[in-house]
PDB file of N, CA and C in Angstrom:
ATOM      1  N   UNK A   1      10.947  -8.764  12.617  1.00  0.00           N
ATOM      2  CA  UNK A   1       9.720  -9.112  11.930  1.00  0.00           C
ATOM      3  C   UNK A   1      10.002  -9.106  10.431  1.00  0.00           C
ATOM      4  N   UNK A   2       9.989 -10.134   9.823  1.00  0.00           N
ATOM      5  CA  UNK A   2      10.394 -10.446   8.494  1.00  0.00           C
ATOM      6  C   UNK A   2       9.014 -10.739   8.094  1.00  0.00           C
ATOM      7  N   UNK A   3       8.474  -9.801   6.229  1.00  0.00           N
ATOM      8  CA  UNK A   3       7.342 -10.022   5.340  1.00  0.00           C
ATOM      9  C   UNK A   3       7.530  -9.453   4.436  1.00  0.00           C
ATOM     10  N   UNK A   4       7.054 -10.005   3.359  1.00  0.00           N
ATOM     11  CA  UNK A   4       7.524 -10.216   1.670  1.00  0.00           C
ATOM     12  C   UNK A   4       6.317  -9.681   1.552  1.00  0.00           C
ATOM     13  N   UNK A   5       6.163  -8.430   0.504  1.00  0.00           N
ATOM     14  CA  UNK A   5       5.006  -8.287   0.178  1.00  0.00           C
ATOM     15  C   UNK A   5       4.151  -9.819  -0.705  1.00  0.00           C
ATOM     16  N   UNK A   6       2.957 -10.069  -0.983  1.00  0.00           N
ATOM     17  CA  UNK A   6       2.406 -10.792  -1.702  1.00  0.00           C
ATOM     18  C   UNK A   6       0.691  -9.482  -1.994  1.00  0.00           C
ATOM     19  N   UNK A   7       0.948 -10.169  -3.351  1.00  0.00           N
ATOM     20  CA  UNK A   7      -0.132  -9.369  -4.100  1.00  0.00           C
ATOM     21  C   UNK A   7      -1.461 -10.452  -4.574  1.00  0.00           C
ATOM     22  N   UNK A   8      -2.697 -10.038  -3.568  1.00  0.00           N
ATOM     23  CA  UNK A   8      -3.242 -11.043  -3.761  1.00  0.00           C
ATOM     24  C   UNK A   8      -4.577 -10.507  -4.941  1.00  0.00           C
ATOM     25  N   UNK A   9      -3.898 -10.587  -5.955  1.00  0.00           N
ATOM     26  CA  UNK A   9      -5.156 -10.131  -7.216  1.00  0.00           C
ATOM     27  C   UNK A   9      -6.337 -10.878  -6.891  1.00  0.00           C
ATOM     28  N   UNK A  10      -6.751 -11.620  -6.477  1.00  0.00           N
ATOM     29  CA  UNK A  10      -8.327 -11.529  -6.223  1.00  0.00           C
ATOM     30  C   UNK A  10      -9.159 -11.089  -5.737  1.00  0.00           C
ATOM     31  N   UNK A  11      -8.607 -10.468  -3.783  1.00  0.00           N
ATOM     32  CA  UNK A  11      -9.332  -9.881  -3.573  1.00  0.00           C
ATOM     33  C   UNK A  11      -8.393  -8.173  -3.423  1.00  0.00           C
ATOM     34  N   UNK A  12      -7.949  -7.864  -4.368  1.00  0.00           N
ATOM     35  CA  UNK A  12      -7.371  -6.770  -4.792  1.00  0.00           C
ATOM     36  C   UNK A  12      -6.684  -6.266  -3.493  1.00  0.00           C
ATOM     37  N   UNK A  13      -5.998  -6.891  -2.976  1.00  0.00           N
ATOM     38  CA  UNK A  13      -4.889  -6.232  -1.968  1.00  0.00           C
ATOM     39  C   UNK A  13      -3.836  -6.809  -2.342  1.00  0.00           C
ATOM     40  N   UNK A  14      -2.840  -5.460  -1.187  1.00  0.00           N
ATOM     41  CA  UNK A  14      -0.913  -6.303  -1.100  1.00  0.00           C
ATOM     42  C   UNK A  14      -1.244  -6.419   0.530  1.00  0.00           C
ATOM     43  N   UNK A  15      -0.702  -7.622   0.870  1.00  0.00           N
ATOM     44  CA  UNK A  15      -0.702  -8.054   1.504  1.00  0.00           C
ATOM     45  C   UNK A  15       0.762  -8.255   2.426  1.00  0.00           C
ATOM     46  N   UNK A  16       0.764  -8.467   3.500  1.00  0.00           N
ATOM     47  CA  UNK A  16       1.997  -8.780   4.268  1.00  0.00           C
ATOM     48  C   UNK A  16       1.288 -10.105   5.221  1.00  0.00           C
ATOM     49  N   UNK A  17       2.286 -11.294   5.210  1.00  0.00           N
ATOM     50  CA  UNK A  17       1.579 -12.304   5.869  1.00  0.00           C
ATOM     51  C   UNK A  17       2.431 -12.043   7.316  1.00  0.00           C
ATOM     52  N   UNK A  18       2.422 -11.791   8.509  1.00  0.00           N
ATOM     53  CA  UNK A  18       2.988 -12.315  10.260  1.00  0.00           C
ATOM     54  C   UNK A  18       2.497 -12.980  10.877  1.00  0.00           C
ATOM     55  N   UNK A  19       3.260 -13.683  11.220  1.00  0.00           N
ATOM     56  CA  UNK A  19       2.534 -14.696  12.020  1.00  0.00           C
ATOM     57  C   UNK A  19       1.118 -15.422  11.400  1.00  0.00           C
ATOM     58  N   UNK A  20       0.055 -15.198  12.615  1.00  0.00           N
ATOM     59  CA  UNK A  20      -1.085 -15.490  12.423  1.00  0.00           C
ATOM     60  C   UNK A  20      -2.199 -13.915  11.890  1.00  0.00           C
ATOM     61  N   UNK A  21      -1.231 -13.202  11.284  1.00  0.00           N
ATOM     62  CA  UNK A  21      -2.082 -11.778  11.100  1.00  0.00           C
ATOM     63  C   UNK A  21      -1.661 -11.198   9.487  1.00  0.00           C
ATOM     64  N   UNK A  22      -2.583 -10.607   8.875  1.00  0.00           N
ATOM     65  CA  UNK A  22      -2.529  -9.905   7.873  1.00  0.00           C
ATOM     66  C   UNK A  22      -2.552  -8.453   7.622  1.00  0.00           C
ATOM     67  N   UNK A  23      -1.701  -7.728   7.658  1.00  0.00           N
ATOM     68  CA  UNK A  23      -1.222  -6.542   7.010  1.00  0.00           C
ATOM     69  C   UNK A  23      -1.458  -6.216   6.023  1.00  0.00           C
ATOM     70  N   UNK A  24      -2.325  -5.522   4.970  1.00  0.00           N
ATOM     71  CA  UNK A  24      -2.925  -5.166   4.131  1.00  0.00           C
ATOM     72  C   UNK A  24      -3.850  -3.838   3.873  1.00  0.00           C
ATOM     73  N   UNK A  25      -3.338  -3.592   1.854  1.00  0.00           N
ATOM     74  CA  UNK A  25      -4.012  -1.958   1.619  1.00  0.00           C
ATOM     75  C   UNK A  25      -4.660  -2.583   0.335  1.00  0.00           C
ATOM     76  N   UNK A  26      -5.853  -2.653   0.513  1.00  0.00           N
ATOM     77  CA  UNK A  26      -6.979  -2.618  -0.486  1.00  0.00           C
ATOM     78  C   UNK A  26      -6.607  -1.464  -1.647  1.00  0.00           C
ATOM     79  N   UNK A  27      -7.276  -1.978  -2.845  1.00  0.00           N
ATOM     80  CA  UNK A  27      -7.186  -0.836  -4.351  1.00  0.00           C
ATOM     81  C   UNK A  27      -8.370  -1.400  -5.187  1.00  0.00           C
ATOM     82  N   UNK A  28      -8.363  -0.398  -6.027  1.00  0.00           N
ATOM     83  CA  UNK A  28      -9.148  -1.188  -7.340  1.00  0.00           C
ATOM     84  C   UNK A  28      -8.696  -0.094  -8.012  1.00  0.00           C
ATOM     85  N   UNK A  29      -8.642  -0.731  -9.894  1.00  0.00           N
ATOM     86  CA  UNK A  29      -7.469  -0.320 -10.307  1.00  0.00           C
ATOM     87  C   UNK A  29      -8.775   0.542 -11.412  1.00  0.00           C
ATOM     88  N   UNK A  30      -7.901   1.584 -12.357  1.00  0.00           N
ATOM     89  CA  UNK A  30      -9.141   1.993 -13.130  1.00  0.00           C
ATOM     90  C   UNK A  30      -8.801   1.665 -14.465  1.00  0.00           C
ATOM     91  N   UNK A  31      -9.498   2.717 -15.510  1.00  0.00           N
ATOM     92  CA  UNK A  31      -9.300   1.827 -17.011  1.00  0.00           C
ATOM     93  C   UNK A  31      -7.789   2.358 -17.514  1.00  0.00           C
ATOM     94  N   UNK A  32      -7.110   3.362 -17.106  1.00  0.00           N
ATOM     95  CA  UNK A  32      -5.519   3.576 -17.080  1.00  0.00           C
ATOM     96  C   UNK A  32      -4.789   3.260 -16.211  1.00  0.00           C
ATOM     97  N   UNK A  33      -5.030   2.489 -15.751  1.00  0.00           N
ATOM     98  CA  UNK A  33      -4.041   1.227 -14.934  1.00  0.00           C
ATOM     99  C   UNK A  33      -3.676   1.993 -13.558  1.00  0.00           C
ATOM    100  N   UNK A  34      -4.416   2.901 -12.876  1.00  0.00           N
ATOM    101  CA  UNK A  34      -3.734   3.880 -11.958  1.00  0.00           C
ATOM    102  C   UNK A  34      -4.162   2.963 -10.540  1.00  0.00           C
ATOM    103  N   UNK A  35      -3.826   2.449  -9.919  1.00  0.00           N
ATOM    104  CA  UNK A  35      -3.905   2.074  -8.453  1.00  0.00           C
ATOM    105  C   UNK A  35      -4.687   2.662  -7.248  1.00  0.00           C
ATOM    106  N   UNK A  36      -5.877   2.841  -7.319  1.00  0.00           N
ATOM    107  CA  UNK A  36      -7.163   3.420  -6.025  1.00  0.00           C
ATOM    108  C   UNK A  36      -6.404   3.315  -4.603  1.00  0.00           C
ATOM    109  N   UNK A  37      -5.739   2.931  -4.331  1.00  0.00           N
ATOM    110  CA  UNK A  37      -5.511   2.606  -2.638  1.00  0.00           C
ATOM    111  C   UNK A  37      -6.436   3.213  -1.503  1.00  0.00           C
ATOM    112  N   UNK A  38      -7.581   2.400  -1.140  1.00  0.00           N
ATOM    113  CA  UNK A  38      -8.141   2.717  -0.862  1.00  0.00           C
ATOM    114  C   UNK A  38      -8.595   2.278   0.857  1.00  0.00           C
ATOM    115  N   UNK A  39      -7.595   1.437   1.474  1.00  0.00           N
ATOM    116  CA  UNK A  39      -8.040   1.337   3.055  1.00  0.00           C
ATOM    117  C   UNK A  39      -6.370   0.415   3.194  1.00  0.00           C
ATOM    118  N   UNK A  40      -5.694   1.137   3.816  1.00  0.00           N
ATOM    119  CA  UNK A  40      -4.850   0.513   4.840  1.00  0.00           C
ATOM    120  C   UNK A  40      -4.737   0.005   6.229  1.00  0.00           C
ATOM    121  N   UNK A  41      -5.042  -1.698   6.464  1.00  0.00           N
ATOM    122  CA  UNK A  41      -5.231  -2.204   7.692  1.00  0.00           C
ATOM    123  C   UNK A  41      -4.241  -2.803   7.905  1.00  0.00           C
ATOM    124  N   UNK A  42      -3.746  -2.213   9.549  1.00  0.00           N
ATOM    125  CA  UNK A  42      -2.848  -3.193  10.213  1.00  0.00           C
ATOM    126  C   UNK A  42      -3.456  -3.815  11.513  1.00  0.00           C
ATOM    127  N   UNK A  43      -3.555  -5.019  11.745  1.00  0.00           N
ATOM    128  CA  UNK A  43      -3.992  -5.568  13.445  1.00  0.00           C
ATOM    129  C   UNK A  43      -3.689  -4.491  14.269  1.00  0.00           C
ATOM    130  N   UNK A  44      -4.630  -4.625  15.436  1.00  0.00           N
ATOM    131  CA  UNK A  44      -4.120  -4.104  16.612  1.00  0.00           C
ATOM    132  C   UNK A  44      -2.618  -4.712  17.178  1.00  0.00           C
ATOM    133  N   UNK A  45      -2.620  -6.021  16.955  1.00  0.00           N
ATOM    134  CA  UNK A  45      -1.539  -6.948  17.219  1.00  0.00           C
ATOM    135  C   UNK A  45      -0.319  -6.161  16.929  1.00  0.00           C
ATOM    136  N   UNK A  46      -0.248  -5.956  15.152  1.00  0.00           N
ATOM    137  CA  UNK A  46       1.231  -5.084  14.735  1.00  0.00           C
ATOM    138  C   UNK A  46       1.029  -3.860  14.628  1.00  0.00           C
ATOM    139  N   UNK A  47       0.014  -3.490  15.196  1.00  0.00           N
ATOM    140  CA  UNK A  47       0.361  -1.478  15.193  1.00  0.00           C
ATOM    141  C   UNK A  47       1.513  -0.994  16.093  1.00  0.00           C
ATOM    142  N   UNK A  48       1.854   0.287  15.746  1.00  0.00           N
ATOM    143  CA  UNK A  48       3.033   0.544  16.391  1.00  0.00           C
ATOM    144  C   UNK A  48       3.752   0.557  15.882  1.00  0.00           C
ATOM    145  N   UNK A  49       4.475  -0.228  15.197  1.00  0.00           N
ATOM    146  CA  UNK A  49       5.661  -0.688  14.698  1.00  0.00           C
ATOM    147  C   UNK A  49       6.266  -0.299  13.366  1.00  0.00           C
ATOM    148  N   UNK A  50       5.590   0.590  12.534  1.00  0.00           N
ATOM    149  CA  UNK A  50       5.775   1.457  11.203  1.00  0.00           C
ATOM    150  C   UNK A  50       5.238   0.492   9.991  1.00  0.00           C
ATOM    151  N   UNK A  51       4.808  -0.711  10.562  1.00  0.00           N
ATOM    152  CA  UNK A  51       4.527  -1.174   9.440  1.00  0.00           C
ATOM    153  C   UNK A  51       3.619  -0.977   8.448  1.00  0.00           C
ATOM    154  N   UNK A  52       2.453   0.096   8.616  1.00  0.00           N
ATOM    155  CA  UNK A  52       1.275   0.548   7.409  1.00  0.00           C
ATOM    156  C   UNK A  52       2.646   1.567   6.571  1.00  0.00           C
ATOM    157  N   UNK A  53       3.814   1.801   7.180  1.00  0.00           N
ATOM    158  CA  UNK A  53       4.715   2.791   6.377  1.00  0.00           C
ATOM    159  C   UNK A  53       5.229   2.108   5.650  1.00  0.00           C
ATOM    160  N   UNK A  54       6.090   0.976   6.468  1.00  0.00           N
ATOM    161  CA  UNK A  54       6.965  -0.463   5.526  1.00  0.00           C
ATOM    162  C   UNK A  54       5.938  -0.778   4.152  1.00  0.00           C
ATOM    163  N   UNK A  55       5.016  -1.377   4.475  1.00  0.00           N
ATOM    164  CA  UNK A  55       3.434  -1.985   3.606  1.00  0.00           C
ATOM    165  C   UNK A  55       3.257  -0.980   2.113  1.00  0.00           C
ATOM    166  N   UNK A  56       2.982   0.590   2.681  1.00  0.00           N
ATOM    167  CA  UNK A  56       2.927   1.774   1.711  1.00  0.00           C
ATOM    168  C   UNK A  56       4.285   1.351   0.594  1.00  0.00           C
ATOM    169  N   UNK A  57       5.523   1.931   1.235  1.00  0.00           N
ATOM    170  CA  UNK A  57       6.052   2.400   0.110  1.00  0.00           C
ATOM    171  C   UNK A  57       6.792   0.132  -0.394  1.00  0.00           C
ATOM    172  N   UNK A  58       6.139  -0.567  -0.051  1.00  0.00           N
ATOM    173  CA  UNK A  58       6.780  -1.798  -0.608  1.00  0.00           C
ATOM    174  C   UNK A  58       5.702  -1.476  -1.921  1.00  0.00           C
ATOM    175  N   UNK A  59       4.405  -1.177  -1.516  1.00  0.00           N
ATOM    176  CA  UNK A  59       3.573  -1.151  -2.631  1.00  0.00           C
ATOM    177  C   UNK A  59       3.412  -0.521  -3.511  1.00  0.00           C
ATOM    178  N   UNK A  60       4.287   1.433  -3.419  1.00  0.00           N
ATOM    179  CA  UNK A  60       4.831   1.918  -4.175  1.00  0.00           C
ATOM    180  C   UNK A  60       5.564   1.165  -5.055  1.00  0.00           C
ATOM    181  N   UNK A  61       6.489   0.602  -4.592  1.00  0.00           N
ATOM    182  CA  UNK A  61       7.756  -0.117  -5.627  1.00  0.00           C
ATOM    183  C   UNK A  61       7.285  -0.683  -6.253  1.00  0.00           C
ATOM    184  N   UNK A  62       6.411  -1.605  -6.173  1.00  0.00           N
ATOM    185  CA  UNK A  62       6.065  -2.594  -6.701  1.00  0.00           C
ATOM    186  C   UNK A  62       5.270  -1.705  -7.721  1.00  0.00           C
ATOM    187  N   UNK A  63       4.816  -0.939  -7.616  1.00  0.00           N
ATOM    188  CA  UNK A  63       3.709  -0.198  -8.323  1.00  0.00           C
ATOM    189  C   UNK A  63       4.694   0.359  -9.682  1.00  0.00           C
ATOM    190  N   UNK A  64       5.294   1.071  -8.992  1.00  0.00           N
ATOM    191  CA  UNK A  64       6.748   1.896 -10.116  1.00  0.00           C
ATOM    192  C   UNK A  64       7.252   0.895 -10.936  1.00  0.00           C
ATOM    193  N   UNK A  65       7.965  -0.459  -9.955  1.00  0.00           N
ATOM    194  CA  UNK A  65       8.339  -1.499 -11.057  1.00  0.00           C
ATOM    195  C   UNK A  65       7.354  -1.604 -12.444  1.00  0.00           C
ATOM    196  N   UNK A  66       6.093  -2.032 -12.283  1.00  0.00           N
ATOM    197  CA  UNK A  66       5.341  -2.165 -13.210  1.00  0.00           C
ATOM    198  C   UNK A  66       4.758  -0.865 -13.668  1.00  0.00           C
ATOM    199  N   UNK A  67       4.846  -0.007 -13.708  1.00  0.00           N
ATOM    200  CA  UNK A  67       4.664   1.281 -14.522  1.00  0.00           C
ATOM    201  C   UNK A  67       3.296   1.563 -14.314  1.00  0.00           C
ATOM    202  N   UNK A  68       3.000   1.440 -13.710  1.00  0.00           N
ATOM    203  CA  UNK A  68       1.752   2.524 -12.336  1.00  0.00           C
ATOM    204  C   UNK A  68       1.713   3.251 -11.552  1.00  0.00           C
ATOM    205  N   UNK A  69       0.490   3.783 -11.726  1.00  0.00           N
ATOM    206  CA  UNK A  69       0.589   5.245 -10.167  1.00  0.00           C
ATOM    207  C   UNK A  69      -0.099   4.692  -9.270  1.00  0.00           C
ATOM    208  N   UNK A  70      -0.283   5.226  -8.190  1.00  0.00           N
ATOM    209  CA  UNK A  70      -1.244   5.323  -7.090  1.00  0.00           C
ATOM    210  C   UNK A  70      -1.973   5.968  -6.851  1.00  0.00           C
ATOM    211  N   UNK A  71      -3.111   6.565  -6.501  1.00  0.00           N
ATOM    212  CA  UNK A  71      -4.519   7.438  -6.328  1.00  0.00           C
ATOM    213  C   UNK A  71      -4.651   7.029  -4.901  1.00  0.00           C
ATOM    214  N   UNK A  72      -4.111   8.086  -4.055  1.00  0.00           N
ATOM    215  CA  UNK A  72      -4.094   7.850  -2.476  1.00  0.00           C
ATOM    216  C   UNK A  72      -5.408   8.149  -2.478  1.00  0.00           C
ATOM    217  N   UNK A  73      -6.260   7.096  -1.528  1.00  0.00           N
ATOM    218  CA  UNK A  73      -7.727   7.559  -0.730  1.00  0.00           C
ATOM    219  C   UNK A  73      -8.469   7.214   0.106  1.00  0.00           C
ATOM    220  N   UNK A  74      -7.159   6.855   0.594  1.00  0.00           N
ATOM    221  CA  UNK A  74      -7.335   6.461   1.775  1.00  0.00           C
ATOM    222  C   UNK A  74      -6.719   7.580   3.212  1.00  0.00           C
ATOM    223  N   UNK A  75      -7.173   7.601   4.422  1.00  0.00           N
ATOM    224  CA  UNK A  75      -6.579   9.114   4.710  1.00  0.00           C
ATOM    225  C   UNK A  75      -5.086   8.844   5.359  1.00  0.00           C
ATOM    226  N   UNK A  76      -4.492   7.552   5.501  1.00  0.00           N
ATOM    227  CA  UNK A  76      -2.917   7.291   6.193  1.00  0.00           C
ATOM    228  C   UNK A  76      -2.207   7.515   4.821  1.00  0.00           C
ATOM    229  N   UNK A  77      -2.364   7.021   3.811  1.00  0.00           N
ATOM    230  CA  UNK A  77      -1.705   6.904   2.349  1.00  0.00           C
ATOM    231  C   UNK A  77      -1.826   8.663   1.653  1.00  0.00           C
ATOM    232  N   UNK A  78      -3.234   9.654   2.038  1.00  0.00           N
ATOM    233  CA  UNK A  78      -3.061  10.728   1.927  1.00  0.00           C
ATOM    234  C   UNK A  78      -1.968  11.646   2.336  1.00  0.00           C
ATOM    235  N   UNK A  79      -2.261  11.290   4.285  1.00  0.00           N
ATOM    236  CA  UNK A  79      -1.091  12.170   4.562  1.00  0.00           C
ATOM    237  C   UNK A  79       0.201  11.362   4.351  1.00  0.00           C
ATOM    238  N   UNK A  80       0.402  10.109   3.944  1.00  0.00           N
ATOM    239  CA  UNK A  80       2.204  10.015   3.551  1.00  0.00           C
ATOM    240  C   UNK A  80       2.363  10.927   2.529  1.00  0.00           C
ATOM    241  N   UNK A  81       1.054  10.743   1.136  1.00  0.00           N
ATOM    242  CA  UNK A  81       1.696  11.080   0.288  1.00  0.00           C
ATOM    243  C   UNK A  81       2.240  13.030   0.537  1.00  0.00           C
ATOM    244  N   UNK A  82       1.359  13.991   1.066  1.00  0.00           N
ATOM    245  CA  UNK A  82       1.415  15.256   1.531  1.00  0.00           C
ATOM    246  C   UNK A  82       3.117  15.112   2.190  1.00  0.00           C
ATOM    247  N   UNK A  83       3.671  14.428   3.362  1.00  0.00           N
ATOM    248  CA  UNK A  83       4.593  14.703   3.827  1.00  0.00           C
ATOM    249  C   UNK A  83       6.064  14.098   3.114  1.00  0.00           C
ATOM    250  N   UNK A  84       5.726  13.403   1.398  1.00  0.00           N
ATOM    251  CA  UNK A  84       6.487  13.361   0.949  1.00  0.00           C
ATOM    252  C   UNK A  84       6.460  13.479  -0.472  1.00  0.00           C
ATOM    253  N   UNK A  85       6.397  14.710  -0.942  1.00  0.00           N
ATOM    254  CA  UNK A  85       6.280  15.947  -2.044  1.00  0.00           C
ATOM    255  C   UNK A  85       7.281  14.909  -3.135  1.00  0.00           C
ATOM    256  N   UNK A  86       8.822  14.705  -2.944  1.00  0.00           N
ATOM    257  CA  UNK A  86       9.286  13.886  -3.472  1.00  0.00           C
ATOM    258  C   UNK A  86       9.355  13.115  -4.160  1.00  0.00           C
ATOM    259  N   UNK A  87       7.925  12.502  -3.927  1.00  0.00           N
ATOM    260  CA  UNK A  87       7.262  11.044  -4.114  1.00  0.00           C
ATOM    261  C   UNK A  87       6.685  11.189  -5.480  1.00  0.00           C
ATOM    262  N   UNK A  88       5.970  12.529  -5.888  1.00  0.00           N
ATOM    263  CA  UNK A  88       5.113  12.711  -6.705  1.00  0.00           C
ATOM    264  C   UNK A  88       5.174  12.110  -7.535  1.00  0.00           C
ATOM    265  N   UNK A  89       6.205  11.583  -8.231  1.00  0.00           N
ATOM    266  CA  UNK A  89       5.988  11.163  -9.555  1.00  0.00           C
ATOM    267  C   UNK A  89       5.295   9.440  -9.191  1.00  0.00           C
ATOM    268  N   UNK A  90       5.247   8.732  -8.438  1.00  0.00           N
ATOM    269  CA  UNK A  90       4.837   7.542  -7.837  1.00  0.00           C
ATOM    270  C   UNK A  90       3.268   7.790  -7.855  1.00  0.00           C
ATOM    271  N   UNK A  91       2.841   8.951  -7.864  1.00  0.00           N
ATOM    272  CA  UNK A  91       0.741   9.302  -7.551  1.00  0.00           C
ATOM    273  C   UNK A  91       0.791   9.831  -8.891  1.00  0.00           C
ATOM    274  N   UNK A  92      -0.729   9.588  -9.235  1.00  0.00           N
ATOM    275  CA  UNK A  92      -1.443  10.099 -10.438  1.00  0.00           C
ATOM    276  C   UNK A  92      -2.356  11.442 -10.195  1.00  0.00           C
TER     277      UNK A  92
END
């Protein structure tokens, strides 16, 4: 299963396109540029398969590349961030 993140600034998600299905974690950003992440959806179609994990940390990177945090608040993006302490400097 091959997907490129795409960042669709309008309706404020990253997105993963498969097939006929969309993989996607909603945000809205605040007035210090910090990243809300606020609902991670995968189809019933691709659950299973680690991809809300793949999806997370592509959107980390992407986040770090451009010199932003994340504000987990969503509760799958909560507990990643809890089981990886590591990470911290990636959350605000």
């Amino acid at each position: 299963m091959s997907h490129t993140l795409v960042h669709n600034e309008a309706e404020s998600k990253y997105e993963y396109h498969i097939d006929k299905y969309i993989a996607y974690i909603t945000y809205d950003e605040d007035k210090d540029g910090n990243m809300h992440l606020t609902h991670t959806i995968v189809p019933d179609e691709l659950a299973g398969k680690g991809l809300a994990k793949i999806l997370l940390e592509d959107v980390l990177a992407e986040l770090k590349k451009n010199n932003k945090k994340a504000v987990a608040q969503c509760s799958y993006i909560v507990k990643y961030q809890e089981k990886h302490p590591e990470l911290s400097d990636l959350f605000a």
